[in-house]
Structure formats: structure tokens, C-alpha cells
PDB file of N, CA and C in Angstrom:
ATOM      1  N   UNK A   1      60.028  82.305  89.082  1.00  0.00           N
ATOM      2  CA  UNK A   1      60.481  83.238  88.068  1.00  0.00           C
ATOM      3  C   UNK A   1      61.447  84.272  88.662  1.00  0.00           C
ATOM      4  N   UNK A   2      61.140  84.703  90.010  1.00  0.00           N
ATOM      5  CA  UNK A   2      62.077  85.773  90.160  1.00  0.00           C
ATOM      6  C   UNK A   2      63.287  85.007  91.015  1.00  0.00           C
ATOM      7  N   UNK A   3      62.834  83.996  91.453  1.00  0.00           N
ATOM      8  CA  UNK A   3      64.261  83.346  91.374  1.00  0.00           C
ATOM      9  C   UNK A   3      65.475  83.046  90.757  1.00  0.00           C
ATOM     10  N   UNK A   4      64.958  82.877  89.434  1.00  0.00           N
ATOM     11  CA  UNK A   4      66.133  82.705  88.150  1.00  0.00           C
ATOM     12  C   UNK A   4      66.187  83.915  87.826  1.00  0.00           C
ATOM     13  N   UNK A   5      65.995  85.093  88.036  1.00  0.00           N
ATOM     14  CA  UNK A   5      66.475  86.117  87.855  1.00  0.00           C
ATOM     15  C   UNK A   5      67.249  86.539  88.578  1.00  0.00           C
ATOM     16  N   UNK A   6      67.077  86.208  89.927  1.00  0.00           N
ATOM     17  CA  UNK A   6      67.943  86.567  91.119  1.00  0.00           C
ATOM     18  C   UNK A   6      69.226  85.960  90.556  1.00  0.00           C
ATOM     19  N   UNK A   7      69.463  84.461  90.530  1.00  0.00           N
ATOM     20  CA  UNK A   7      70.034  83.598  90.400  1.00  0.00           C
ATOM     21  C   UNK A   7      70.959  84.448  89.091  1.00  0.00           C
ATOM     22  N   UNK A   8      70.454  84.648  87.974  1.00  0.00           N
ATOM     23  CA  UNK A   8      71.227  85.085  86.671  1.00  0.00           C
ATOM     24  C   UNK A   8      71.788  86.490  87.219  1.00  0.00           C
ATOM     25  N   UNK A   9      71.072  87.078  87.715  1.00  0.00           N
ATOM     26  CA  UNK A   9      72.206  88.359  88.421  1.00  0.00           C
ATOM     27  C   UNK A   9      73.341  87.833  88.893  1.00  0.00           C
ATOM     28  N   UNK A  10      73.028  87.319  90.149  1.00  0.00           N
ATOM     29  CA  UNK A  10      74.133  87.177  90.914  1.00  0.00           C
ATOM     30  C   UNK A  10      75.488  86.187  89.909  1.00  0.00           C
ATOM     31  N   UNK A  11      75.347  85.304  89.061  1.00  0.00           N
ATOM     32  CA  UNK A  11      75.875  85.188  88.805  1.00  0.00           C
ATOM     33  C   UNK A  11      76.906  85.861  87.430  1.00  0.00           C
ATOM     34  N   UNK A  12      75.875  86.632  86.762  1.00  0.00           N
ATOM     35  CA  UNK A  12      76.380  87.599  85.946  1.00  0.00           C
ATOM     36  C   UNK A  12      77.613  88.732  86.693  1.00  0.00           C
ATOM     37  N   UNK A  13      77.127  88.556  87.967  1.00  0.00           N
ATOM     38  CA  UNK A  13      77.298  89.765  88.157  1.00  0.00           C
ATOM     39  C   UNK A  13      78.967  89.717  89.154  1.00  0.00           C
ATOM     40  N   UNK A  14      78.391  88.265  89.713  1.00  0.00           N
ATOM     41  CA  UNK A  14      79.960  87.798  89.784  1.00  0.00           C
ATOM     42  C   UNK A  14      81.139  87.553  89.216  1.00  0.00           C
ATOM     43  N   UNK A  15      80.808  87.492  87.436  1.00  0.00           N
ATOM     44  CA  UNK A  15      81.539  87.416  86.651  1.00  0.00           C
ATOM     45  C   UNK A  15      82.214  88.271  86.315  1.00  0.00           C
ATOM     46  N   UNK A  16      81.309  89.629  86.186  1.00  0.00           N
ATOM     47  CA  UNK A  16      81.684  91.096  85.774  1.00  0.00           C
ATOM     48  C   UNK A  16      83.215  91.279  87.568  1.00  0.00           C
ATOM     49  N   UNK A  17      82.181  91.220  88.397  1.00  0.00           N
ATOM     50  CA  UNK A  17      83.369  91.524  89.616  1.00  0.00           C
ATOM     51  C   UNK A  17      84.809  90.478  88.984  1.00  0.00           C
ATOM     52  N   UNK A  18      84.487  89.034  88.664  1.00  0.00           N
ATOM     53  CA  UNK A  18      85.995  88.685  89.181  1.00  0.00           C
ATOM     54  C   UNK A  18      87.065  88.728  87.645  1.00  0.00           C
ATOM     55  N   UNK A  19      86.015  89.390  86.496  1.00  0.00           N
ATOM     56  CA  UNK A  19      86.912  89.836  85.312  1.00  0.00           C
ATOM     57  C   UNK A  19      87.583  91.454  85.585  1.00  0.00           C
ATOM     58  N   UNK A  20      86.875  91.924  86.696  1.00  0.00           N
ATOM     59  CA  UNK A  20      87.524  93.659  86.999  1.00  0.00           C
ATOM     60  C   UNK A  20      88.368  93.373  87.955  1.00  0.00           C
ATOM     61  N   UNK A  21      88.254  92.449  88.961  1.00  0.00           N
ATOM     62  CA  UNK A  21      89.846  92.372  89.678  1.00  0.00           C
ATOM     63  C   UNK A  21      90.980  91.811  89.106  1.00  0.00           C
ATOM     64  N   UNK A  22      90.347  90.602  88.216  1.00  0.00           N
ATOM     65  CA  UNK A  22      91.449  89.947  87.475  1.00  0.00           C
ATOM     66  C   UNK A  22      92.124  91.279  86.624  1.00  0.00           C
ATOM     67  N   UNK A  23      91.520  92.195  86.033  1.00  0.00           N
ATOM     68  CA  UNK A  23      92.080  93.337  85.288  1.00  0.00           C
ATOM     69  C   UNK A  23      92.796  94.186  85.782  1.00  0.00           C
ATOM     70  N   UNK A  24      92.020  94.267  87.375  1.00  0.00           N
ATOM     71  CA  UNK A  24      92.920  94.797  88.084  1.00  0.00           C
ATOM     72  C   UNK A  24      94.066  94.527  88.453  1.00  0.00           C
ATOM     73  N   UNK A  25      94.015  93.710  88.851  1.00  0.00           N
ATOM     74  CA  UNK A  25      95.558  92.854  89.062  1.00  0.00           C
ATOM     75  C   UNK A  25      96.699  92.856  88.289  1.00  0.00           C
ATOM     76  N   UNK A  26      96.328  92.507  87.071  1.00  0.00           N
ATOM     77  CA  UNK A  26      97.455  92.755  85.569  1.00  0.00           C
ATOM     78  C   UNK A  26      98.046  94.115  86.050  1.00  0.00           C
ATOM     79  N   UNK A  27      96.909  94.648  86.076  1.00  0.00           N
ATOM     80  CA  UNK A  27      97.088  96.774  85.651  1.00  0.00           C
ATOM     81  C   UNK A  27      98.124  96.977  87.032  1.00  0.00           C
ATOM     82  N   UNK A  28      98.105  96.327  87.695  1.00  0.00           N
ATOM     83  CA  UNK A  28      98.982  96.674  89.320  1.00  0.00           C
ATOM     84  C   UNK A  28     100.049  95.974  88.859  1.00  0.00           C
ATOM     85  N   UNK A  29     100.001  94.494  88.293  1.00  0.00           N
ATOM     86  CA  UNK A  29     101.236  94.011  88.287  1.00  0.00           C
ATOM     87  C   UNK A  29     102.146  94.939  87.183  1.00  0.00           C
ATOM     88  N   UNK A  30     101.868  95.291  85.970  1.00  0.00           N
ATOM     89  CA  UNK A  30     101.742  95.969  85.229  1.00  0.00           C
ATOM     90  C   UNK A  30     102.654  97.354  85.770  1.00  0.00           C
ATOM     91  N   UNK A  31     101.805  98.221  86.736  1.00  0.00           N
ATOM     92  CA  UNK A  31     102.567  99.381  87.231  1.00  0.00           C
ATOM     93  C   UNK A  31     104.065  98.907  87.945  1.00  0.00           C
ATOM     94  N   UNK A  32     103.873  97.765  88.764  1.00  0.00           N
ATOM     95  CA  UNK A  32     104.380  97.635  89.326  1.00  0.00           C
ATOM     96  C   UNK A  32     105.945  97.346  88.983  1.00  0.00           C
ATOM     97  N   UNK A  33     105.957  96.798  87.775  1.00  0.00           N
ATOM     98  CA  UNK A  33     107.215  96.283  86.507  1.00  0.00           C
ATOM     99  C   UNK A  33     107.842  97.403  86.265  1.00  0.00           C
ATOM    100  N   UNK A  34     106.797  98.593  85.669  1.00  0.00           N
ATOM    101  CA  UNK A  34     107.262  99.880  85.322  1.00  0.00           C
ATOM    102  C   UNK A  34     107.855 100.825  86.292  1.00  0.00           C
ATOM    103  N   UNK A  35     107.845 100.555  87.672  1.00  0.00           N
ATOM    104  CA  UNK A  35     108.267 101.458  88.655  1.00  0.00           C
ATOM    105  C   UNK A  35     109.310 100.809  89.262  1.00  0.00           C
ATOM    106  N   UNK A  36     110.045  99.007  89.044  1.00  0.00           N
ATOM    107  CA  UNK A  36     110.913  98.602  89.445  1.00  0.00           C
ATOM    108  C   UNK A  36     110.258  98.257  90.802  1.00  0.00           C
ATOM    109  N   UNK A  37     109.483  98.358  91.606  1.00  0.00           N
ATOM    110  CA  UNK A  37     108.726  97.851  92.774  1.00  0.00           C
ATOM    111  C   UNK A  37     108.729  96.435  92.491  1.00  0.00           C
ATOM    112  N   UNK A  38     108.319  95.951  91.880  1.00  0.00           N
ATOM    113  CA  UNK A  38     108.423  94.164  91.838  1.00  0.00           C
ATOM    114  C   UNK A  38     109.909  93.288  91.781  1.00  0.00           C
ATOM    115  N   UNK A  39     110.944  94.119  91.207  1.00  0.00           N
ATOM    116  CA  UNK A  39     112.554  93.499  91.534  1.00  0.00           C
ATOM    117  C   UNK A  39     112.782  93.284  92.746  1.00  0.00           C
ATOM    118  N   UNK A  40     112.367  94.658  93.410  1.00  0.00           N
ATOM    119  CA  UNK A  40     113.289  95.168  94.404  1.00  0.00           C
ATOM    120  C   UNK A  40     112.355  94.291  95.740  1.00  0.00           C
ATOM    121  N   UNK A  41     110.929  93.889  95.466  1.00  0.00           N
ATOM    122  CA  UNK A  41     110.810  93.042  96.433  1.00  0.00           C
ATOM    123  C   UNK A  41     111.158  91.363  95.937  1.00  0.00           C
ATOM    124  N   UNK A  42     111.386  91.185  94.426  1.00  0.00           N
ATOM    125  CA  UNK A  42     111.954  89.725  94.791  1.00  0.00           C
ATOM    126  C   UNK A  42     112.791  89.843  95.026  1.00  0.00           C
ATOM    127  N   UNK A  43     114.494  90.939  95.071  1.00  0.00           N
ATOM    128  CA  UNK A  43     115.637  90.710  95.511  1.00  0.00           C
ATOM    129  C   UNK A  43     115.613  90.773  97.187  1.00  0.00           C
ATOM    130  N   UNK A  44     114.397  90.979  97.828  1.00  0.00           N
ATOM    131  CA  UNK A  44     114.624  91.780  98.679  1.00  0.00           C
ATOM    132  C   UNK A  44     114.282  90.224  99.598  1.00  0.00           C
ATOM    133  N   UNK A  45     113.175  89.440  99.109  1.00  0.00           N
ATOM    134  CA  UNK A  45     112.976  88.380  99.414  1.00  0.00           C
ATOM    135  C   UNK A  45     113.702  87.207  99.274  1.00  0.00           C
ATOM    136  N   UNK A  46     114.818  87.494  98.256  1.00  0.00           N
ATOM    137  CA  UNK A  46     115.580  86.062  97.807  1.00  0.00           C
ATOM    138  C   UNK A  46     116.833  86.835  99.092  1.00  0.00           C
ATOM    139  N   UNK A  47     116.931  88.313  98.984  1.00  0.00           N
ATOM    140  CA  UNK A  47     117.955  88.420 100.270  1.00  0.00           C
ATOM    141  C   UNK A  47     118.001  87.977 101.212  1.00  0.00           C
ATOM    142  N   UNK A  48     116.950  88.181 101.797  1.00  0.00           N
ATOM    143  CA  UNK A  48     116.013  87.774 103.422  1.00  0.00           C
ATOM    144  C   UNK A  48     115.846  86.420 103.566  1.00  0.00           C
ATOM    145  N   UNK A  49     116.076  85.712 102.641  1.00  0.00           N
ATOM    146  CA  UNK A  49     115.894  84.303 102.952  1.00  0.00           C
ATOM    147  C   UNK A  49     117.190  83.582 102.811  1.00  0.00           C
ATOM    148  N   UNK A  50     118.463  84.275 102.429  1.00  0.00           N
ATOM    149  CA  UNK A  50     119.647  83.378 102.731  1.00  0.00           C
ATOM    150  C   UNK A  50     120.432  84.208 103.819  1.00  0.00           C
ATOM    151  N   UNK A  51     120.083  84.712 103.999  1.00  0.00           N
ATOM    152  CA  UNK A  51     120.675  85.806 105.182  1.00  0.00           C
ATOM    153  C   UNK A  51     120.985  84.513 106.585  1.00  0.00           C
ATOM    154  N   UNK A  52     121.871  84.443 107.317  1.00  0.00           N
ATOM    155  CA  UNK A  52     121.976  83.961 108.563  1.00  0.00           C
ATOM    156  C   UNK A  52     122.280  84.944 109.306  1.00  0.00           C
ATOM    157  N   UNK A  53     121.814  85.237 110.677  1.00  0.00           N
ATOM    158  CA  UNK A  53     122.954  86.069 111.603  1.00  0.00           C
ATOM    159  C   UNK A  53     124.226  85.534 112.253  1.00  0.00           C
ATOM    160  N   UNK A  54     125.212  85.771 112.448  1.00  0.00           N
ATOM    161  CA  UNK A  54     125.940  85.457 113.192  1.00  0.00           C
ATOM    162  C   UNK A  54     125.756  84.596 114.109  1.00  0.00           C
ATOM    163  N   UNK A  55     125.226  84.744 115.036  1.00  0.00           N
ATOM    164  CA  UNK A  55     124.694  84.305 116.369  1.00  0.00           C
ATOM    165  C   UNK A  55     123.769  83.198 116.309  1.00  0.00           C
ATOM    166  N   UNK A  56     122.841  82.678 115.066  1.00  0.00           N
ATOM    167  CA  UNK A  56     122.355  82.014 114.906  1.00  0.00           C
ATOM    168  C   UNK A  56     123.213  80.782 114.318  1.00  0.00           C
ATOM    169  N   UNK A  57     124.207  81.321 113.434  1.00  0.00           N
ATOM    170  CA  UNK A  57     125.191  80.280 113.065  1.00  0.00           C
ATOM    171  C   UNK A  57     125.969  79.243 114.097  1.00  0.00           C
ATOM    172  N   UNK A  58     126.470  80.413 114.996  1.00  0.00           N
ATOM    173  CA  UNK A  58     126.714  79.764 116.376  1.00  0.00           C
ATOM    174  C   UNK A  58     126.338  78.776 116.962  1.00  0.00           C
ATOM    175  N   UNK A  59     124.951  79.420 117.153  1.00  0.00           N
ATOM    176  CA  UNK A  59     124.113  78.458 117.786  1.00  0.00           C
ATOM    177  C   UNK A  59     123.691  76.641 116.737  1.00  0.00           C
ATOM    178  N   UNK A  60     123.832  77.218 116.118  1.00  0.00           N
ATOM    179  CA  UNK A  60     123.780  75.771 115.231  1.00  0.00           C
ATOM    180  C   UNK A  60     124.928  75.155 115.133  1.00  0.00           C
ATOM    181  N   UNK A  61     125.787  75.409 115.037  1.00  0.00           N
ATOM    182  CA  UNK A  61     126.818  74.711 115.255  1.00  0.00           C
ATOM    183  C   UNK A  61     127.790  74.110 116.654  1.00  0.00           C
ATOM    184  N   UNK A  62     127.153  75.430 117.479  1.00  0.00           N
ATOM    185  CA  UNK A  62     127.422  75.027 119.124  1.00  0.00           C
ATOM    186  C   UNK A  62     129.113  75.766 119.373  1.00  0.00           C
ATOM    187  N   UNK A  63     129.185  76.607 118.536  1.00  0.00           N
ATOM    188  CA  UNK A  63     130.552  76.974 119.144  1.00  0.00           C
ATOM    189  C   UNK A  63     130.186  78.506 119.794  1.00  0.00           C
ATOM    190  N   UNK A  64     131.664  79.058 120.032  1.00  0.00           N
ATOM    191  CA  UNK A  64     131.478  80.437 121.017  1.00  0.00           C
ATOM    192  C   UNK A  64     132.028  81.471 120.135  1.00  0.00           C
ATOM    193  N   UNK A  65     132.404  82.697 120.665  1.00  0.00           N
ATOM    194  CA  UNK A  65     132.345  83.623 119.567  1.00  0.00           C
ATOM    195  C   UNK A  65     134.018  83.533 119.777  1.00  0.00           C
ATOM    196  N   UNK A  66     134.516  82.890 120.528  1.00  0.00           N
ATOM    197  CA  UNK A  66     136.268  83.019 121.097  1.00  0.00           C
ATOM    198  C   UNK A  66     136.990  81.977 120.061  1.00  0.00           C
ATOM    199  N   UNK A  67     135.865  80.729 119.229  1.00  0.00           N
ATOM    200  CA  UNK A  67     136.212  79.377 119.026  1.00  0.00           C
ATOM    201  C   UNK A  67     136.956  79.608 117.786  1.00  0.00           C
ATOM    202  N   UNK A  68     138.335  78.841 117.917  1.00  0.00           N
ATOM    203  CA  UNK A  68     139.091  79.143 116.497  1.00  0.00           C
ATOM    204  C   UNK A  68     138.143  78.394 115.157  1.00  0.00           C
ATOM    205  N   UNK A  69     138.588  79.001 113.903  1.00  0.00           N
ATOM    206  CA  UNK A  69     138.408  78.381 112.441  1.00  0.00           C
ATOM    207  C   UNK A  69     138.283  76.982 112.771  1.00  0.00           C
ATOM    208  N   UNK A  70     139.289  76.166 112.900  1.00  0.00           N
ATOM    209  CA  UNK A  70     139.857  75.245 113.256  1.00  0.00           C
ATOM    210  C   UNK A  70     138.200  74.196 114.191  1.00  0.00           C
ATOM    211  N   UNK A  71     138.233  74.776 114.852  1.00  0.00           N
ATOM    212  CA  UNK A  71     137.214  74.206 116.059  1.00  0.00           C
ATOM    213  C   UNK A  71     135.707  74.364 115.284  1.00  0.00           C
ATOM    214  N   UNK A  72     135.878  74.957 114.362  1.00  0.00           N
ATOM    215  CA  UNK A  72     134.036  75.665 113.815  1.00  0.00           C
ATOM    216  C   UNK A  72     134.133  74.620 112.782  1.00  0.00           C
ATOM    217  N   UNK A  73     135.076  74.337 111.988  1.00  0.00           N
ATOM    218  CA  UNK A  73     135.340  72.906 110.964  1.00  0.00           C
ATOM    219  C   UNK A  73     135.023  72.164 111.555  1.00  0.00           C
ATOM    220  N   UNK A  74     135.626  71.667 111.928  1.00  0.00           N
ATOM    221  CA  UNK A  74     135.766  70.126 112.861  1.00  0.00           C
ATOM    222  C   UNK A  74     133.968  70.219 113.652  1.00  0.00           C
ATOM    223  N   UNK A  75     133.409  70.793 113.849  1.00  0.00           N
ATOM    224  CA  UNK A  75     131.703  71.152 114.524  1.00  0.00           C
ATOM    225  C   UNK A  75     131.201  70.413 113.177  1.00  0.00           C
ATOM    226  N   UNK A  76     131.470  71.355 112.179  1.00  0.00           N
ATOM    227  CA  UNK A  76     130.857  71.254 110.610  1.00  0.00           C
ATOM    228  C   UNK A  76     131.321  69.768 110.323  1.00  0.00           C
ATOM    229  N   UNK A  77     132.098  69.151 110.284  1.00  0.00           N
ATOM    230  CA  UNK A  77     132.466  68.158 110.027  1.00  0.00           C
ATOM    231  C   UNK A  77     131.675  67.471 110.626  1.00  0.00           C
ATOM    232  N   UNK A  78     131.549  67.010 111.868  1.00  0.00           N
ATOM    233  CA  UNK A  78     130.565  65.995 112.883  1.00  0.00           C
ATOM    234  C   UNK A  78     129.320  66.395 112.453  1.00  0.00           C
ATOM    235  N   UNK A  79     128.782  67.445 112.221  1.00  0.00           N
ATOM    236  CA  UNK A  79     127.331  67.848 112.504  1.00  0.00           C
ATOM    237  C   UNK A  79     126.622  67.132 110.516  1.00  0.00           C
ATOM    238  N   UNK A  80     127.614  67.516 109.972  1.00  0.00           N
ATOM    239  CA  UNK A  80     127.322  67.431 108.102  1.00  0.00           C
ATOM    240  C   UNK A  80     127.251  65.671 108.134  1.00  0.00           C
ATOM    241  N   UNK A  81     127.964  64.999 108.350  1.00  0.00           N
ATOM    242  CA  UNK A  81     128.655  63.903 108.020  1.00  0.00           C
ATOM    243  C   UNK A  81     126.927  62.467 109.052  1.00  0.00           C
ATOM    244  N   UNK A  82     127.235  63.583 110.649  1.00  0.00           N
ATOM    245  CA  UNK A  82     125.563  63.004 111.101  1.00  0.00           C
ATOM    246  C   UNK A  82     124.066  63.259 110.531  1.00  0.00           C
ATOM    247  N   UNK A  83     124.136  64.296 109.958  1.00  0.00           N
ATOM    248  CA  UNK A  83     122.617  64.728 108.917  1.00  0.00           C
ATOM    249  C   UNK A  83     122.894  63.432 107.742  1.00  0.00           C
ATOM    250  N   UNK A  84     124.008  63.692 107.448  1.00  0.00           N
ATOM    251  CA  UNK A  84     124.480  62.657 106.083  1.00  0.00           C
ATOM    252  C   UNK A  84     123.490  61.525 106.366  1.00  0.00           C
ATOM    253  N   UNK A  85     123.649  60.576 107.458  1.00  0.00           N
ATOM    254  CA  UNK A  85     123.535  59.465 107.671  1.00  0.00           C
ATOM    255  C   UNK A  85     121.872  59.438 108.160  1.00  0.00           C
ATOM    256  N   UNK A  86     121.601  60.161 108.848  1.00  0.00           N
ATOM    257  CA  UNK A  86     120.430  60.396 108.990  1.00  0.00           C
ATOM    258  C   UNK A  86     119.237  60.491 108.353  1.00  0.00           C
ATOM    259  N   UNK A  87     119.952  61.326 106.868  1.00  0.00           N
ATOM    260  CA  UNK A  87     119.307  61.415 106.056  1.00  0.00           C
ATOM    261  C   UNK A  87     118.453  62.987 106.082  1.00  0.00           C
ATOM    262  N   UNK A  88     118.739  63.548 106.978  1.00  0.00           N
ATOM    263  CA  UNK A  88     118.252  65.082 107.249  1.00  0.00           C
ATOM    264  C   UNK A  88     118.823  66.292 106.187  1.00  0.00           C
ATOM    265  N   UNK A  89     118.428  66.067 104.700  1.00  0.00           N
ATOM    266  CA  UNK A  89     118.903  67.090 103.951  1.00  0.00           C
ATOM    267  C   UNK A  89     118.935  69.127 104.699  1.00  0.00           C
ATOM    268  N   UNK A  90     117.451  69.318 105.406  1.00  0.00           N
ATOM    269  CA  UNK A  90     117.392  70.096 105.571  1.00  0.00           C
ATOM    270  C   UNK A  90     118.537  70.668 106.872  1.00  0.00           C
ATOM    271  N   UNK A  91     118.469  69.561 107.743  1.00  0.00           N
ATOM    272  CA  UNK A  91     119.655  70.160 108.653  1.00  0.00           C
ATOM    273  C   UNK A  91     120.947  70.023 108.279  1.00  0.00           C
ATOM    274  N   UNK A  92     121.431  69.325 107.204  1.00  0.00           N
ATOM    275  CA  UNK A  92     122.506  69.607 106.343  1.00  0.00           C
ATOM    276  C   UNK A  92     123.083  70.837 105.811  1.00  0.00           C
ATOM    277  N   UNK A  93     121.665  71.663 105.164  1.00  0.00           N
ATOM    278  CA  UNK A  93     121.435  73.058 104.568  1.00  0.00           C
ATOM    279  C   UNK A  93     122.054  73.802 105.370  1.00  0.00           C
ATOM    280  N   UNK A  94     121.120  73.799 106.924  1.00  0.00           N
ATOM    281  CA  UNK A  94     121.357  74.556 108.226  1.00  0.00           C
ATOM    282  C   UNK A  94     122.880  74.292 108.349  1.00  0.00           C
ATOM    283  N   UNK A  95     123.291  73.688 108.739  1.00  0.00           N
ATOM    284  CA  UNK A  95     124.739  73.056 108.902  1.00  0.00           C
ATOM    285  C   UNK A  95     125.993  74.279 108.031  1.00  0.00           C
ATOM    286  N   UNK A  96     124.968  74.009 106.968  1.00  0.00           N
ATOM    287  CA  UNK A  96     126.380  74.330 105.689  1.00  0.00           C
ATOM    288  C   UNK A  96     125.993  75.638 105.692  1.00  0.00           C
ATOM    289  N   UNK A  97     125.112  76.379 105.477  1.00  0.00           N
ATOM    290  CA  UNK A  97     124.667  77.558 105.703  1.00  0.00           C
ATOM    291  C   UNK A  97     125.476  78.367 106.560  1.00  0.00           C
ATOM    292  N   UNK A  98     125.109  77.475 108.240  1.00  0.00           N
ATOM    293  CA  UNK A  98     126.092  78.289 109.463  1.00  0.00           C
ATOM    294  C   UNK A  98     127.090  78.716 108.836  1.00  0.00           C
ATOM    295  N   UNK A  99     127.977  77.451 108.243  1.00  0.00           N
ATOM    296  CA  UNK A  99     129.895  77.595 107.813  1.00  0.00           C
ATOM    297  C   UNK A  99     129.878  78.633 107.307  1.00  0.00           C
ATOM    298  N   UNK A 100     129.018  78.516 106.138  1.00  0.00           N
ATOM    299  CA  UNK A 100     129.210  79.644 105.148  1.00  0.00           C
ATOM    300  C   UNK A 100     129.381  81.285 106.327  1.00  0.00           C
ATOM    301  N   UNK A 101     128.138  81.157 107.021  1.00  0.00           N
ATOM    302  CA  UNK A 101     128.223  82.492 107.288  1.00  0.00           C
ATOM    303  C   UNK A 101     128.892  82.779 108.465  1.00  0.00           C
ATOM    304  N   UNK A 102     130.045  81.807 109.162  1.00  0.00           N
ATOM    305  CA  UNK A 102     130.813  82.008 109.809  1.00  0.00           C
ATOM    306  C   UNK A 102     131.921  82.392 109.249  1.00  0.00           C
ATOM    307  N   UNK A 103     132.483  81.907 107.908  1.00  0.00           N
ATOM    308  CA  UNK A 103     133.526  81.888 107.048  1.00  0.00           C
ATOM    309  C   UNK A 103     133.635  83.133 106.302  1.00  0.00           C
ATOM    310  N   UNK A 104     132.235  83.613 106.243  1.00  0.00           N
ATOM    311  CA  UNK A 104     131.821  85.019 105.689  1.00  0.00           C
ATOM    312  C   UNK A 104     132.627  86.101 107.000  1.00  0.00           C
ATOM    313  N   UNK A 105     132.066  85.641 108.126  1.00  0.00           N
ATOM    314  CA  UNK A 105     132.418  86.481 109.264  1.00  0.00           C
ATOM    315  C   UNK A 105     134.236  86.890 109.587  1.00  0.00           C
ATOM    316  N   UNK A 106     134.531  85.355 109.483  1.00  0.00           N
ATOM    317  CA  UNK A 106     136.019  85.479 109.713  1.00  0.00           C
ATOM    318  C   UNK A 106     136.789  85.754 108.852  1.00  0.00           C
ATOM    319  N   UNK A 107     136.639  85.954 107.693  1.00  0.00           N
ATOM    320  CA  UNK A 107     137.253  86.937 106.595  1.00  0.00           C
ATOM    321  C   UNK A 107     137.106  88.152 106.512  1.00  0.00           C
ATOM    322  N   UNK A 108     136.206  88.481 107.209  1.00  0.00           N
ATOM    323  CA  UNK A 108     135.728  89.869 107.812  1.00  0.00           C
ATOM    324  C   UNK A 108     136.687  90.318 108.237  1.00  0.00           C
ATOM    325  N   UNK A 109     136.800  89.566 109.530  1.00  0.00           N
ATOM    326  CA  UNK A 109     137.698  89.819 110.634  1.00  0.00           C
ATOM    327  C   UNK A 109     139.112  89.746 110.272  1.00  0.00           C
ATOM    328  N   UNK A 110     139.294  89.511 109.187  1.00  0.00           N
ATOM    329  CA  UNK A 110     141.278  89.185 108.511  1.00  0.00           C
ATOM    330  C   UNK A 110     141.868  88.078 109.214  1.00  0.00           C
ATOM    331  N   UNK A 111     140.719  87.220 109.707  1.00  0.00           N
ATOM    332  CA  UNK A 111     141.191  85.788 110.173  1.00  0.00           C
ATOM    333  C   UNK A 111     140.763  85.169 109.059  1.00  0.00           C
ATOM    334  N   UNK A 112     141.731  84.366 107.930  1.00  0.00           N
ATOM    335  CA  UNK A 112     141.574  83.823 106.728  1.00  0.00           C
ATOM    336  C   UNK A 112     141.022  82.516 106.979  1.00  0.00           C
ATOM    337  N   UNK A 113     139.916  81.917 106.747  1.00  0.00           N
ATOM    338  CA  UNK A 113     139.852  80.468 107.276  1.00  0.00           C
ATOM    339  C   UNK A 113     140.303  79.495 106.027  1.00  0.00           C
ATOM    340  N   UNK A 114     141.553  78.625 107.034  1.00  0.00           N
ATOM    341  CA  UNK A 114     142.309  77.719 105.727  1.00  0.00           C
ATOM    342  C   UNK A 114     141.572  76.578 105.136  1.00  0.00           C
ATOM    343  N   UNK A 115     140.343  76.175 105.611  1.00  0.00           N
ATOM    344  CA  UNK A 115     139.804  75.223 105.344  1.00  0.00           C
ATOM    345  C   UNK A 115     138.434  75.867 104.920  1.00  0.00           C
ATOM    346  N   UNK A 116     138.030  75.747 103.197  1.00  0.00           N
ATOM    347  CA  UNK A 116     136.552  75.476 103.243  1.00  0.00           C
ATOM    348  C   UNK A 116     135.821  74.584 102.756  1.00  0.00           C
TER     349      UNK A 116
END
């Protein structure tokens, strides 16, 4: 007998807990809409995740920081064209990604790159 009582607590009572966090949760997500806190970490996360550095681009592609436009194509070219065949979508991404954010760089720099 005082087993099934135990038993009906605890589970009553688990219910009550996971309907007050679930409430809780809304009520946070809730504040969180109203204060602009929830944009600013998905922009902040969709930022952070296409971001390359410089130096990492490099390195994926294997050139130097001296290497003309010209020479960073022609990398992109061999490196895109071998994922191609390979079948490596994701190091494709990596690949095209680098360009991008080398191409980003050298327009920076008022070196126009003629090829994209």
C-alpha cells in the first residue's frame, strides 16, 4: 500500500516538475523574442559559421600570402575539379569557401581578382 503511494507521488509529481520547466522555457523563450536576445544569437551563429580566416584559406588551398590572384585560381581549379571526382562534397565547400574568402581579401586590398 505505501508503495503505490510512493509510486503515485513520484510520478505525479514528476509531471507537475516537467509541465513547470516546460512553462518555463516558453516564458524564457518568450522574454527572450521581446528583448531581441534570440536574433542576435542566431545572426551571431549563422555569422560564426561562414566566417573563414585568412590564413586558414591559405592553408587550404596551399598558397602564400605573396601568391598572385592568378596562382590562388589555378590552386582552386585543381583542388575543386579533384573533390569533383572524388566525390568529397564537403571538401569542395572548404575549397570554394577558401576562394571566396581570399577574393573577399583581395578586393580589400584594390587587387581586383579577374577571375571568379
Amino acid at each position: 500500500m505505501a508503495a503505490k503511494i510512493i509510486a503515485n507521488l513520484i510520478v505525479m509529481g514528476s509531471g507537475i516538475l516537467l509541465r513547470g520547466f516546460a512553462q518555463a522555457y516558453r516564458q524564457a523563450l518568450a522574454n527572450a523574442s521581446k528583448s531581441g536576445v534570440a536574433q542576435e544569437t542566431v545572426q551571431n551563429i549563422r555569422r560564426g559559421s561562414k566566417v573563414m580566416a585568412e590564413a586558414e584559406a591559405r592553408q587550404i588551398l596551399g598558397v602564400s600570402e605573396n601568391s598572385s590572384w592568378e596562382e590562388i585560381v589555378k590552386k582552386y581549379d585543381t583542388l575543386f575539379e579533384r573533390n569533383a571526382q572524388s566525390g568529397s562534397f564537403y571538401l569542395q565547400s572548404k575549397v570554394h569557401r577558401a576562394k571566396e574568402c581570399l577574393e573577399a581579401a583581395y578586393q580589400k586590398k584594390g587587387e581586383e581578382p579577374t577571375d571568379k
